[in-house]
N, C-alpha and C. Protein backbone atom coordinates (compact mmCIF):
# COMPACT_ATOMS: atom_id res chain seq x y z
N UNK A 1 16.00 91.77 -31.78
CA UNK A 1 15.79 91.27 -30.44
C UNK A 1 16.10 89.78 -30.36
N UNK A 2 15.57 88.83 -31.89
CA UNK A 2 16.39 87.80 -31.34
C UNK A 2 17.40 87.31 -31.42
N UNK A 3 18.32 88.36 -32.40
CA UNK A 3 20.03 87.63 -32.03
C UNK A 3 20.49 88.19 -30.60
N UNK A 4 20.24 89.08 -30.34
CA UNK A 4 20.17 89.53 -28.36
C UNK A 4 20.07 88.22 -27.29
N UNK A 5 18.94 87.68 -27.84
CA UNK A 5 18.47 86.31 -26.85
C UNK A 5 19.16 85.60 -27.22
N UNK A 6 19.66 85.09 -28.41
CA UNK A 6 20.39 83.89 -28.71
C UNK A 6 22.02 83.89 -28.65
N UNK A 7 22.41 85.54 -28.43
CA UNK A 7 23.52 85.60 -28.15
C UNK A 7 23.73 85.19 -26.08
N UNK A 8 22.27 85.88 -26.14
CA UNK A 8 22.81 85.76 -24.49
C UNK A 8 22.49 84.56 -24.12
N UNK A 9 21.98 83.75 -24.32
CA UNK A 9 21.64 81.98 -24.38
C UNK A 9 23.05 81.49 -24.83
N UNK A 10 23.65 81.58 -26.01
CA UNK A 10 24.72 80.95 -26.57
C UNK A 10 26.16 81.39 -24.82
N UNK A 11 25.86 82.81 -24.47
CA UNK A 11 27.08 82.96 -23.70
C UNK A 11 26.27 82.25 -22.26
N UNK A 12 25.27 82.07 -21.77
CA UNK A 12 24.92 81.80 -20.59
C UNK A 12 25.16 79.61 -20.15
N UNK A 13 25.08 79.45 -21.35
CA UNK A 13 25.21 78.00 -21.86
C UNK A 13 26.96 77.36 -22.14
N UNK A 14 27.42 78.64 -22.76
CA UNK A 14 28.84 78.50 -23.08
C UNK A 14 29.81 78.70 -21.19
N UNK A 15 29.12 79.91 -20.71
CA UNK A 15 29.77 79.65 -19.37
C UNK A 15 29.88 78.22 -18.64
N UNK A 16 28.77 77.84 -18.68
CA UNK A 16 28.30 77.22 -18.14
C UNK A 16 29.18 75.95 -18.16
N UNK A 17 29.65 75.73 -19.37
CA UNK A 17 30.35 74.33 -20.26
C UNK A 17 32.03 75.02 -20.15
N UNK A 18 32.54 75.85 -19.87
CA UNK A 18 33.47 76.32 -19.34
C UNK A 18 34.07 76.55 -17.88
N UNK A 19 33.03 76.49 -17.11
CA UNK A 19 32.94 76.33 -15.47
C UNK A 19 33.25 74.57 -15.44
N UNK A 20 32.80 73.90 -16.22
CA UNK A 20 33.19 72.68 -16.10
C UNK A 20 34.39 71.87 -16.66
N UNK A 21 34.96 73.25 -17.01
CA UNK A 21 36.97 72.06 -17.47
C UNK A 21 37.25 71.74 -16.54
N UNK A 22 38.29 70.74 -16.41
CA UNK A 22 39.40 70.80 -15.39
C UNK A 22 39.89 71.73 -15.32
N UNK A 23 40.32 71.57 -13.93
CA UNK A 23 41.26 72.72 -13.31
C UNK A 23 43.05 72.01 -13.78
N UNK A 24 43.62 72.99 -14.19
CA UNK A 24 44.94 72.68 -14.43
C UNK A 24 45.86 73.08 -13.96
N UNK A 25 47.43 72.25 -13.33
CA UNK A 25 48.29 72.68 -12.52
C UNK A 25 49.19 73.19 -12.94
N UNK A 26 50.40 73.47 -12.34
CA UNK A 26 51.44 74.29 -12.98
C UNK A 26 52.17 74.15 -14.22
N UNK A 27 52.05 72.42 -13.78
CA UNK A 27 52.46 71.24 -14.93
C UNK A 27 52.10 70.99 -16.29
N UNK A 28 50.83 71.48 -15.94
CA UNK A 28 49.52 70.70 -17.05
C UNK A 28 48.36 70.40 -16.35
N UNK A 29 47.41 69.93 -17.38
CA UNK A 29 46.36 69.40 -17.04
C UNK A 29 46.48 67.87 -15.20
N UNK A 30 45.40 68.53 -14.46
CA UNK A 30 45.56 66.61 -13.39
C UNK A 30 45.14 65.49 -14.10
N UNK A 31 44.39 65.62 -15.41
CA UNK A 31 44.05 64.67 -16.17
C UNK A 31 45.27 64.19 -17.16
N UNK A 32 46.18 62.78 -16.51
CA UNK A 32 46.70 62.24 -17.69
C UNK A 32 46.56 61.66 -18.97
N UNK A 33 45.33 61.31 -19.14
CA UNK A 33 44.88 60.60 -20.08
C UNK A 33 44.02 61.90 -21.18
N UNK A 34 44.34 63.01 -20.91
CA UNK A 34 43.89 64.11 -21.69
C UNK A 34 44.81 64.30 -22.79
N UNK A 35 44.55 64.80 -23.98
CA UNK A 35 45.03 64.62 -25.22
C UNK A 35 45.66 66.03 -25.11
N UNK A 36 45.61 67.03 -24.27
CA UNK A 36 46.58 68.21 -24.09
C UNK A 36 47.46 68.08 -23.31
N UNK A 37 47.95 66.56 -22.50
CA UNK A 37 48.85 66.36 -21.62
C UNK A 37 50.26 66.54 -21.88
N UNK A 38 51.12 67.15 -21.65
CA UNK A 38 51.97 67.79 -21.76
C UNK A 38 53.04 66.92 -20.63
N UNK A 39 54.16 65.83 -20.62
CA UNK A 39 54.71 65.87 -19.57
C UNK A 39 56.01 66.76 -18.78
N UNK A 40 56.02 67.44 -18.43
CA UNK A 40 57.27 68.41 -17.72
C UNK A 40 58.54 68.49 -18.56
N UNK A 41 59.29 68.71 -19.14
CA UNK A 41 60.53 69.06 -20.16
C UNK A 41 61.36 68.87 -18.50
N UNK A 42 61.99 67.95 -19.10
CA UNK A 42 63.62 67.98 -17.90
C UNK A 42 64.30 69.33 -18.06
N UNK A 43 64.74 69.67 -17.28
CA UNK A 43 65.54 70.95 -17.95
C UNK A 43 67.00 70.36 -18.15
N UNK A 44 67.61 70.45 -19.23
CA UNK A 44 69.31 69.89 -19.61
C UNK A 44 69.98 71.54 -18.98
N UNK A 45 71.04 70.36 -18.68
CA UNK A 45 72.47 71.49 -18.70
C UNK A 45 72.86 72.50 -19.82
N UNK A 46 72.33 73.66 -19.59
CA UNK A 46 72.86 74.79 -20.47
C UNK A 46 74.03 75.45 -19.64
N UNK A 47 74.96 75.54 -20.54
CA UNK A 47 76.18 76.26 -20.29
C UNK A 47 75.68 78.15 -19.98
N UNK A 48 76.27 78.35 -18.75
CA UNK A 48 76.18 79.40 -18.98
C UNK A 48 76.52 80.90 -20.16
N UNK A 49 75.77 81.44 -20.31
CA UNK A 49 76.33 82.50 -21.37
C UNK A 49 76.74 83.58 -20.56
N UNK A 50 77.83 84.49 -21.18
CA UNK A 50 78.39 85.46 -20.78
C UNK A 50 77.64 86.69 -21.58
N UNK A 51 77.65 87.91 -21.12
CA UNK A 51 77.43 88.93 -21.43
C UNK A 51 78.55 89.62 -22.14
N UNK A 52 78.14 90.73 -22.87
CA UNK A 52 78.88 91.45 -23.07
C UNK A 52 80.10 92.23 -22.11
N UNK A 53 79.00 92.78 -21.36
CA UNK A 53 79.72 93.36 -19.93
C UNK A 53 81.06 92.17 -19.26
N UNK A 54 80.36 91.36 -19.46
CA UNK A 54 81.04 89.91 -18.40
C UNK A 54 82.68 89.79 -19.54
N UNK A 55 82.16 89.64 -20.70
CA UNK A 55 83.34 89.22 -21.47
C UNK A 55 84.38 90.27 -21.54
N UNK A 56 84.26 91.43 -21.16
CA UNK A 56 85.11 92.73 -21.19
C UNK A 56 85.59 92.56 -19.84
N UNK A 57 85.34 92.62 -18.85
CA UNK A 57 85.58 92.42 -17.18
C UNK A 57 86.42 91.05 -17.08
N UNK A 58 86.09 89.88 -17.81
CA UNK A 58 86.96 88.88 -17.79
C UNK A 58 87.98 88.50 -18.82
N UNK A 59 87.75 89.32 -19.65
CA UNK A 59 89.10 89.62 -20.57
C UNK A 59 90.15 90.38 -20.18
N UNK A 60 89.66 91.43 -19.09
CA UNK A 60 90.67 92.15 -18.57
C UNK A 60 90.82 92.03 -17.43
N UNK A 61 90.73 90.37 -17.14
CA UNK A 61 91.32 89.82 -15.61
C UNK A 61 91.98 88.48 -15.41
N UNK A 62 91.58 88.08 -16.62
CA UNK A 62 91.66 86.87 -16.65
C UNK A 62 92.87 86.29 -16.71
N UNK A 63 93.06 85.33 -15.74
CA UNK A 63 94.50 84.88 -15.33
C UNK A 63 94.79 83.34 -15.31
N UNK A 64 93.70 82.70 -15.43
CA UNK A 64 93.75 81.34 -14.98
C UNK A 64 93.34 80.75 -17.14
N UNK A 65 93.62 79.26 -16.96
CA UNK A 65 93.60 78.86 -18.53
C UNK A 65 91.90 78.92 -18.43
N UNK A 66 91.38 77.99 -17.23
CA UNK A 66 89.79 78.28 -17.26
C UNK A 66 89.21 79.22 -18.01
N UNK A 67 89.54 80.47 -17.80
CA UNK A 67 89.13 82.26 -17.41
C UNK A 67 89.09 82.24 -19.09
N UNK A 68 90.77 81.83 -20.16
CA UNK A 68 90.94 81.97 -21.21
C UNK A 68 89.94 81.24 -22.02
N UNK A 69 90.12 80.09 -21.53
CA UNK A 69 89.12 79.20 -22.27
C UNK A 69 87.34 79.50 -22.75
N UNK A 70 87.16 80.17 -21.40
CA UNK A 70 85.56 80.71 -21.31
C UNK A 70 85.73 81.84 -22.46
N UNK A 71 86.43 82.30 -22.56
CA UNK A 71 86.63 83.73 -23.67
C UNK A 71 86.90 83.35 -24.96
N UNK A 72 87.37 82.37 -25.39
CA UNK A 72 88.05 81.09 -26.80
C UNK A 72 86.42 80.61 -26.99
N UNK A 73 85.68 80.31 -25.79
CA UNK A 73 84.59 79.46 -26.48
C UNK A 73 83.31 80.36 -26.51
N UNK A 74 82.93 81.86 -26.33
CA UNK A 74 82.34 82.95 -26.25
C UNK A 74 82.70 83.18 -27.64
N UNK A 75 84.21 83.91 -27.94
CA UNK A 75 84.40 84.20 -29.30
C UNK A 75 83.92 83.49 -30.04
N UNK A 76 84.14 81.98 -29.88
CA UNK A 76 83.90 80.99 -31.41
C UNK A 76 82.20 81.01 -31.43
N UNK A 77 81.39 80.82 -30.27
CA UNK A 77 79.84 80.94 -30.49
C UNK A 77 79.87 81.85 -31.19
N UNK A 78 80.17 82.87 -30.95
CA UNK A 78 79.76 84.70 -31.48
C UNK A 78 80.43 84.39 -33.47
N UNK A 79 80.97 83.75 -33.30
CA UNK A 79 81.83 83.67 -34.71
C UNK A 79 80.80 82.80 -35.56
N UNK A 80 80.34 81.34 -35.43
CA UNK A 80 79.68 80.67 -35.59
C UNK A 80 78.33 81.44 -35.86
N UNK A 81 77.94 82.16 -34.87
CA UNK A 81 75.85 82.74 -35.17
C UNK A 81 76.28 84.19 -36.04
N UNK A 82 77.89 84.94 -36.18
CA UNK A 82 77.65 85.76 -37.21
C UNK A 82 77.86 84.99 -38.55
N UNK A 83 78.54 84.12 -39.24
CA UNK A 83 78.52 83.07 -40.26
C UNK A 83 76.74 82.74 -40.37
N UNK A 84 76.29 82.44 -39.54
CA UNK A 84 74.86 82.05 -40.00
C UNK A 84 74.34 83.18 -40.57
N UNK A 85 74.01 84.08 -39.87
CA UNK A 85 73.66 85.06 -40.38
C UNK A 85 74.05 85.95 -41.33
N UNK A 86 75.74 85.91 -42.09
CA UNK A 86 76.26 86.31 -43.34
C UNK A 86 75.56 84.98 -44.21
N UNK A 87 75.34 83.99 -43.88
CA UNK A 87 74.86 82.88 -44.97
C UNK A 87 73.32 83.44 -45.24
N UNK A 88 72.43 83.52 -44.42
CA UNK A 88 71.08 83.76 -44.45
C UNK A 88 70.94 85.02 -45.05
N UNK A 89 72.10 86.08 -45.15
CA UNK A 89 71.78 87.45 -45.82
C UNK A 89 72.01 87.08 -47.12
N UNK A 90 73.58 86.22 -47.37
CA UNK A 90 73.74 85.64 -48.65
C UNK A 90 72.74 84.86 -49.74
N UNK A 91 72.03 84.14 -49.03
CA UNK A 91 70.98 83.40 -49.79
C UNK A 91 69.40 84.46 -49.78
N UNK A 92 69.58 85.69 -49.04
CA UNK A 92 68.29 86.21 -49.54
C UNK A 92 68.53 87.18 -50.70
N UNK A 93 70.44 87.60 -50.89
CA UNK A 93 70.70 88.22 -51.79
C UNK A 93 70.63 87.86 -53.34
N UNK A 94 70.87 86.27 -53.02
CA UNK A 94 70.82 85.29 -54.31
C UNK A 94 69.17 85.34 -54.36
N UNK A 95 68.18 85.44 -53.78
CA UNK A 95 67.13 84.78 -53.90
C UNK A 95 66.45 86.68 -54.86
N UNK A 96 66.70 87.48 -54.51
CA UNK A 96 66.51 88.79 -54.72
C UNK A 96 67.27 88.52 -56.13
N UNK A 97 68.33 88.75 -56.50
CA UNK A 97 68.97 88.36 -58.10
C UNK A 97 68.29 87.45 -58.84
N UNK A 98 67.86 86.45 -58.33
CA UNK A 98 67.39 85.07 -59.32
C UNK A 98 66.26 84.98 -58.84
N UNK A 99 65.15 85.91 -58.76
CA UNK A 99 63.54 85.70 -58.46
C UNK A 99 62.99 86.12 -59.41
N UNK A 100 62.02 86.00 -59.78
CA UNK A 100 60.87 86.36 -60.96
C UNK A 100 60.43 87.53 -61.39
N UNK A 101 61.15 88.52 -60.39
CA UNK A 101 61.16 89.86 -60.00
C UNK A 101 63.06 90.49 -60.36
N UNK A 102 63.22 89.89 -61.16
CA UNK A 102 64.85 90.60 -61.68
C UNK A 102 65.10 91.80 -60.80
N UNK A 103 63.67 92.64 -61.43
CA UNK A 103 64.16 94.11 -61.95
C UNK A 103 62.97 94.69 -61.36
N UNK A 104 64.00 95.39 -59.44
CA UNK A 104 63.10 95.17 -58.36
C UNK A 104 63.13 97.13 -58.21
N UNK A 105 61.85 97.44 -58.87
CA UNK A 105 61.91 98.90 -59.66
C UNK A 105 62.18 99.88 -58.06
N UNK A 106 61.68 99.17 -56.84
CA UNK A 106 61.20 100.46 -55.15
C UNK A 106 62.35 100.53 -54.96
N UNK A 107 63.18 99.28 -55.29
CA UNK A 107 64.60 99.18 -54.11
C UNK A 107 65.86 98.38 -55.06
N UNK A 108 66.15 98.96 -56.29
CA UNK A 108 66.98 98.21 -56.83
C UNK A 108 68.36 96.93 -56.18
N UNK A 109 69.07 98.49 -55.27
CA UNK A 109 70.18 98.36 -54.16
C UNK A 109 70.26 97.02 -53.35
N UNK A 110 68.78 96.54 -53.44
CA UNK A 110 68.39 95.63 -51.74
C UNK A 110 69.73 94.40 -51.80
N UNK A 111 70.18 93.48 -53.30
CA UNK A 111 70.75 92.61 -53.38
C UNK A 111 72.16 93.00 -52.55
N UNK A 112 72.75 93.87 -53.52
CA UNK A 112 73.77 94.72 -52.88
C UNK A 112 74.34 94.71 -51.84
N UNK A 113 72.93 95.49 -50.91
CA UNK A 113 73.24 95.58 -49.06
C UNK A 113 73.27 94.67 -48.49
N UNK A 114 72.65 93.73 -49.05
CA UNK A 114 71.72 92.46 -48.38
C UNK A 114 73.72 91.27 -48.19
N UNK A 115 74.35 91.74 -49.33
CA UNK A 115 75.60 91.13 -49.87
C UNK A 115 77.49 91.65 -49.00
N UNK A 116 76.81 93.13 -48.82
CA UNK A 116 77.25 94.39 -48.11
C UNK A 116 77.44 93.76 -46.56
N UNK A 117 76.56 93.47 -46.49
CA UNK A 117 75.84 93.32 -44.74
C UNK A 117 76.50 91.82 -44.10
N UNK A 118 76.27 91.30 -45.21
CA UNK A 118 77.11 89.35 -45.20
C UNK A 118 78.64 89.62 -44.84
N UNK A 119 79.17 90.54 -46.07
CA UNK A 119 80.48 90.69 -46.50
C UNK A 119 80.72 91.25 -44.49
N UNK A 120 80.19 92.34 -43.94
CA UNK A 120 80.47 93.05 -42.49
C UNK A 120 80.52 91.73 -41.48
N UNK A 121 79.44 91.14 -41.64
CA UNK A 121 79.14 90.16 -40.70
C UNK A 121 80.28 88.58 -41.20
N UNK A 122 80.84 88.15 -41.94
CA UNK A 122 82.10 87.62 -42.28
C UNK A 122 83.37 88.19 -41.69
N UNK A 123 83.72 89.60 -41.58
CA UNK A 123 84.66 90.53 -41.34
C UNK A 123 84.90 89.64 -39.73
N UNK A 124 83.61 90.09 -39.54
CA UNK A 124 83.33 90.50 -37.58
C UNK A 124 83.70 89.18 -37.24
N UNK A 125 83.15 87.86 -37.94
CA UNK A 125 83.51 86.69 -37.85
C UNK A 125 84.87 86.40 -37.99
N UNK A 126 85.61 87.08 -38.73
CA UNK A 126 86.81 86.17 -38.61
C UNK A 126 88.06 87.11 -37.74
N UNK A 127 86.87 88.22 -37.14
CA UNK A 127 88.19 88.53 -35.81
C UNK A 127 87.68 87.94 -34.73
N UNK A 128 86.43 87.53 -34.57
CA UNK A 128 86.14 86.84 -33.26
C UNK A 128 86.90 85.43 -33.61
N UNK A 129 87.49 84.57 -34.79
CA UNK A 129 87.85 83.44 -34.37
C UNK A 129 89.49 83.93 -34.59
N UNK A 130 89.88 84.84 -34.57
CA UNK A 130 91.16 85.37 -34.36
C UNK A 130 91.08 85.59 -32.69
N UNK A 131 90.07 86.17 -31.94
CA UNK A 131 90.12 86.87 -30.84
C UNK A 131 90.28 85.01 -29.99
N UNK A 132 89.54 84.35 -30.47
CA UNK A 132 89.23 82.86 -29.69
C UNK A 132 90.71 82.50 -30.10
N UNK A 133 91.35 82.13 -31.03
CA UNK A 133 92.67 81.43 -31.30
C UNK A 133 93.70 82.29 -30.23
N UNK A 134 93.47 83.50 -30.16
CA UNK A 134 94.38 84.08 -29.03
C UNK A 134 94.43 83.85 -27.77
N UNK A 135 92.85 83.96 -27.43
CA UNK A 135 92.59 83.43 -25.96
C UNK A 135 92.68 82.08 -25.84
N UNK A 136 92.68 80.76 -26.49
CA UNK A 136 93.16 79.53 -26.99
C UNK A 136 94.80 79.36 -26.28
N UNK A 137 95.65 80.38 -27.18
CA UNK A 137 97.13 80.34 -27.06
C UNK A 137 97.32 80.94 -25.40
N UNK A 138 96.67 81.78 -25.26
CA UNK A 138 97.02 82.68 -23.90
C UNK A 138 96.65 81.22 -22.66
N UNK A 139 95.44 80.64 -22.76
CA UNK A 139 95.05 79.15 -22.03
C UNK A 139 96.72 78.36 -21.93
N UNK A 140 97.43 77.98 -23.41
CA UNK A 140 98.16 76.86 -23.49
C UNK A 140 99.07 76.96 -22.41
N UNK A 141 99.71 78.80 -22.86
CA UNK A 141 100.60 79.38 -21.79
C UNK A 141 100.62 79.22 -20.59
N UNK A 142 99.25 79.42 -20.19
CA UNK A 142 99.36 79.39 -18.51
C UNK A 142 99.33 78.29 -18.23
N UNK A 143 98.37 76.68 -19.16
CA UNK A 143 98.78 75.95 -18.21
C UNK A 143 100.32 75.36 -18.11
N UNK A 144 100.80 75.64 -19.24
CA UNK A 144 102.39 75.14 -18.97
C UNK A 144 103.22 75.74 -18.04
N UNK A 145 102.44 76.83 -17.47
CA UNK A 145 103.32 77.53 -16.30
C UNK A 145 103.63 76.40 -15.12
């Protein structure tokens, strides 16, 4: 019975000291001088991203060097974040070979795939910066028209 009372004392006391925060705006706290003050993040210019959908529809319309260009600099992102990610499979494959754990008895294979998976994601990478050098050349063309 008396952790009952002292629980319901601890929550009737705790409301109580909770009814009394500030109220906070969309922003943050109205209190500037509060140590959770947060001031607003500017928002910067992000380039728009294209979709999948978008990059197929404007690959097969695209007429202007603009149009090419947006498709040259889509490929090379896409080329660029699969390289990261063949590097990050690469170094968990090295880290799996040269860990303290050689001789990894559940899943021998893991280095392998892990190496497998890099090697796919390299592939994919170097037709997207084939696909960008094309749409690159197809840009030069038109504007010399």
């Amino acid at each position: 019975m008396k952790t009952f009372a002292a629980v319901g004392t601890f929550i009737l006391f705790g409301m109580g000291t909770w009814a009394a925060q500030p109220a906070f705006s969309q922003n943050g706290p109205n209190n500037l001088m509060s140590p959770t003050y947060r001031a607003p993040v500017a928002q910067a210019a992000v380039p728009q991203e294209l979709s999948r959908k978008q990059v197929k529809r404007l690959a097969a319309t695209a007429e202007s060097a603009a149009d090419h260009l947006k498709l040259a600099n889509y490929f090379r992102a896409e080329a660029n974040s699969l390289e990261a990610r063949a590097t990050a499979y690469e170094k968990a494959a090295t880290n799996l070979r040269n860990g303290p754990m050689v001789k990894n008895l559940t899943a021998p294979s893991t280095p392998g795939r892990y190496e497998f998976t890099a090697k796919g994601f390299r592939d994919e990478a170097r037709l997207d910066r084939s696909q960008a050098a094309v749409h690159e050349e197809m840009a030069r063309e038109v504007a010399s028209l």
